[in-house]
Protein backbone atom coordinates (compact mmCIF):
# COMPACT_ATOMS: atom_id res chain seq x y z
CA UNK A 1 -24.28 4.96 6.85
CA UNK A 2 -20.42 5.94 7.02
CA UNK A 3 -18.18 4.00 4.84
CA UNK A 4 -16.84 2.68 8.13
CA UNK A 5 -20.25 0.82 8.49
CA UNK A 6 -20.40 -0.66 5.05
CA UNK A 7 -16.70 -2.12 5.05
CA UNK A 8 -16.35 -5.47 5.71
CA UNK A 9 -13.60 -6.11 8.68
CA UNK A 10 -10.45 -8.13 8.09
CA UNK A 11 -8.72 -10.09 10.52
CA UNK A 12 -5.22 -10.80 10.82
CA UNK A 13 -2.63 -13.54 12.86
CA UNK A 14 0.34 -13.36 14.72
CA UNK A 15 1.67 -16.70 15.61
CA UNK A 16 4.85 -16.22 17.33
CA UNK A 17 7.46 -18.64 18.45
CA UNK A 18 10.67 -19.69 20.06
CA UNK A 19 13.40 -22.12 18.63
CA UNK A 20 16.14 -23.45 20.68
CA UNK A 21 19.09 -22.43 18.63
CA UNK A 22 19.99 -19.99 15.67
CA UNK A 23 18.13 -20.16 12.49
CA UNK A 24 19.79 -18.83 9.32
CA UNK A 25 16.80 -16.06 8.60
CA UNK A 26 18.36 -12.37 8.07
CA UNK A 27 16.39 -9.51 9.40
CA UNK A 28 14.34 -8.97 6.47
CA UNK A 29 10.80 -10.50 5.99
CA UNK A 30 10.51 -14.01 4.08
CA UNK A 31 7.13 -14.48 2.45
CA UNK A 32 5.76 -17.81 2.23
CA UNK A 33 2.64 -19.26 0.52
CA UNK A 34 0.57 -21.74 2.25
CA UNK A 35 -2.98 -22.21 0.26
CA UNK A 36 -2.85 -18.98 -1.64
CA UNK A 37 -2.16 -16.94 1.57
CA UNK A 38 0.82 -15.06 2.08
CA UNK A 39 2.37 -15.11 5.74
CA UNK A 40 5.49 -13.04 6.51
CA UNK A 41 8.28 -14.73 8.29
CA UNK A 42 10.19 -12.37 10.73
CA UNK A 43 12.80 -12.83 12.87
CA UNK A 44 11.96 -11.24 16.33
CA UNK A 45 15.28 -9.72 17.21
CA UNK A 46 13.87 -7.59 20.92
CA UNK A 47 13.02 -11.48 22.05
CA UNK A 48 16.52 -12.64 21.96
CA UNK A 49 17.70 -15.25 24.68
CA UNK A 50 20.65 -17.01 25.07
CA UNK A 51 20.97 -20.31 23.11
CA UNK A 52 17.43 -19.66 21.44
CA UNK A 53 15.77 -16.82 18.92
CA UNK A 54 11.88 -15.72 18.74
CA UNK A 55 10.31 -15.70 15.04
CA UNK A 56 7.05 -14.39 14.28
CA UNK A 57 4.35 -15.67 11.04
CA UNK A 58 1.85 -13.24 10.24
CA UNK A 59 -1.01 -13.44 8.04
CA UNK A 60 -3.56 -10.79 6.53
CA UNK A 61 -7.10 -10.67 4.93
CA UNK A 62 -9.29 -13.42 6.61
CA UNK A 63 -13.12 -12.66 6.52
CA UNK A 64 -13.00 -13.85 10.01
CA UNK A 65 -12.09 -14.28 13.26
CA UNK A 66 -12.99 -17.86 13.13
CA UNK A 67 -11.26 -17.99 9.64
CA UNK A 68 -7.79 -16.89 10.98
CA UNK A 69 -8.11 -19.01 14.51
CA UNK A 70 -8.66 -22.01 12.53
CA UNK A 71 -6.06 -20.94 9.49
CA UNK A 72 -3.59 -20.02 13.17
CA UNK A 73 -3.95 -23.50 14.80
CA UNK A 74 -3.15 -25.36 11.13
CA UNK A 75 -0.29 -23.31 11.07
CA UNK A 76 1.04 -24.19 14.30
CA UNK A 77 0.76 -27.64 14.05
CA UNK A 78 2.25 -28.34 10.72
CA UNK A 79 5.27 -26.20 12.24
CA UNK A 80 4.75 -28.02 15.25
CA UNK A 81 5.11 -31.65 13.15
CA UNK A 82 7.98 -29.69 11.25
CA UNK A 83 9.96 -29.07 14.56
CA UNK A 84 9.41 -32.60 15.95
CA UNK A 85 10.39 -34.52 12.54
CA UNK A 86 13.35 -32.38 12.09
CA UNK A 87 14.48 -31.82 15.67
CA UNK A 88 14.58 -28.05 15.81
CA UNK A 89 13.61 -27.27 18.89
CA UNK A 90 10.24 -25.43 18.44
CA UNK A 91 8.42 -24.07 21.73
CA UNK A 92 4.98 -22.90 19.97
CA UNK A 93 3.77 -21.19 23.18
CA UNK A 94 0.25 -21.52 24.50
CA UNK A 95 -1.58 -18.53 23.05
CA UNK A 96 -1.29 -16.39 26.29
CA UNK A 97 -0.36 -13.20 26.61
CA UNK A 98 3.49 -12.93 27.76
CA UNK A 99 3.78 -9.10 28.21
CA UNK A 100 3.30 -6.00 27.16
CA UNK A 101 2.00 -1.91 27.46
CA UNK A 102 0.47 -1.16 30.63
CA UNK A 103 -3.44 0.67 30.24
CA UNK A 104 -1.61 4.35 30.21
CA UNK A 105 0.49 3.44 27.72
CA UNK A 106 -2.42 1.77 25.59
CA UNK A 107 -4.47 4.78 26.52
CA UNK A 108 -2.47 7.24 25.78
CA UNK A 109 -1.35 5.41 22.31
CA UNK A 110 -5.31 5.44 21.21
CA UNK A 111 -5.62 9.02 21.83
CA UNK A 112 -2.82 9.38 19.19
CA UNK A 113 -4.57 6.64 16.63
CA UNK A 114 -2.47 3.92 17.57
CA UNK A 115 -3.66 0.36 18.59
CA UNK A 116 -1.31 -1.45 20.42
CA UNK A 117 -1.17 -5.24 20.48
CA UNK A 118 0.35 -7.26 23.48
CA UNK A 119 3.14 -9.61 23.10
CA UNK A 120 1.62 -13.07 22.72
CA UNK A 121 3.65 -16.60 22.43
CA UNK A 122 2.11 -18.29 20.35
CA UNK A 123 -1.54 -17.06 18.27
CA UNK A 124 -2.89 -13.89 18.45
CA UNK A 125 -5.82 -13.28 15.95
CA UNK A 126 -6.54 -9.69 16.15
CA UNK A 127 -8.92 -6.77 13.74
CA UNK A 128 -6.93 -5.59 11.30
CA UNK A 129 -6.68 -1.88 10.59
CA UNK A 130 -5.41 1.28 11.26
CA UNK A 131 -2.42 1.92 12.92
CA UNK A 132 -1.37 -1.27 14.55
CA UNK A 133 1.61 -1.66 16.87
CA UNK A 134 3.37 -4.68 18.27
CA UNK A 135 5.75 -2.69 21.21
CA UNK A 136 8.79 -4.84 22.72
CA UNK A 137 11.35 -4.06 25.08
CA UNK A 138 14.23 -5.58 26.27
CA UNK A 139 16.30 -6.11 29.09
CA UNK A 140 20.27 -7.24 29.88
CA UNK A 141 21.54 -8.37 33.09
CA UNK A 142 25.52 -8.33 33.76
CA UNK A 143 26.61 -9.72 36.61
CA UNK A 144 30.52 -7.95 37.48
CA UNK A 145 31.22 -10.13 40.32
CA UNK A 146 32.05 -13.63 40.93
CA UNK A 147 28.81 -15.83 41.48
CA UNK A 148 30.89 -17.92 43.73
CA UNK A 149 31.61 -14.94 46.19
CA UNK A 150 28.32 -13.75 45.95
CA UNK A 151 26.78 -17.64 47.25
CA UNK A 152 29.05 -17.50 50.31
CA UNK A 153 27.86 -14.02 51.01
CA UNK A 154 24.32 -15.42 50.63
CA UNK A 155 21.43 -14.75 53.67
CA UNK A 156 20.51 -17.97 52.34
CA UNK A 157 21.43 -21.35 54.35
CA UNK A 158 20.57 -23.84 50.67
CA UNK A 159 22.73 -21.56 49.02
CA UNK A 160 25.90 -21.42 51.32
CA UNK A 161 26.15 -24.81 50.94
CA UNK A 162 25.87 -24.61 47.03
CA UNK A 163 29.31 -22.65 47.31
């Protein structure tokens, strides 16, 4: 048997989410215990939109996959709670994939001995190990003309009578 066979797998969590306006967290990583786990509290600075910031809690070392789902969905509803009593604004997500590397890229990646990870809002519970990559990328829009003009220039009748 290789020692790959005889090691027990870990599992890991990514529960990302959005809050509606800034949060005083610098860049660096705040680590938090919640029943002797550590989770690492990032601020996610490739999800930035306006008048709202992405943060990401991760946590390491469950014997499980069922372990860190249920450990995930405690964690999201205490910050949940949290957001509602305290009126922050939290948008938790619905555990669903929200982008990420196409199959080249994630091919290509593996060949080197990189796993990447999609972007998820809200849980991801994943296999920890190796070399494990969250990508991002980001995009900005700038508009050099008036929005005004560009309405009563617009193909579209609803629109022309916006302007």
């Amino acid at each position: 048997m290789s020692d790959n066979e005889n090691t027990i797998p870990s599992w890991s969590l990514r529960f990302r989410f959005r809050m509606a306006r800034p949060f005083p967290l610098g860049d660096d990583a705040v680590t938090l215990t919640i029943s002797d786990r550590k989770l690492f509290l990032r601020r996610d600075p490739s999800r930035m939109a306006v008048g709202s910031e992405w943060f990401s809690i991760d946590a390491h070392g469950f014997p499980t996959e069922q372990n860190a789902q249920a450990f995930a969905l405690d964690l999201k509803a205490a910050l949940t709670l949290v957001g509602m009593r305290l009126s922050l604004g939290i948008d938790a997500g619905e555990d669903k994939f929200s982008g990420g590397p196409g199959k080249i890229l994630i091919d290509k990646a593996a060949e080197e001995g990189i796993t990447l990870r999609p972007t998820t809002h809200g849980i991801d519970v994943y296999p920890f190990g190796g070399n494990l990559q969250f990508p991002n990328a980001t995009a900005a829009l700038t508009v050099n003309s008036s929005v005004d003009r560009l309405l009563r220039h617009s193909e579209w009748p609803s629109m022309k009578s916006r302007a």
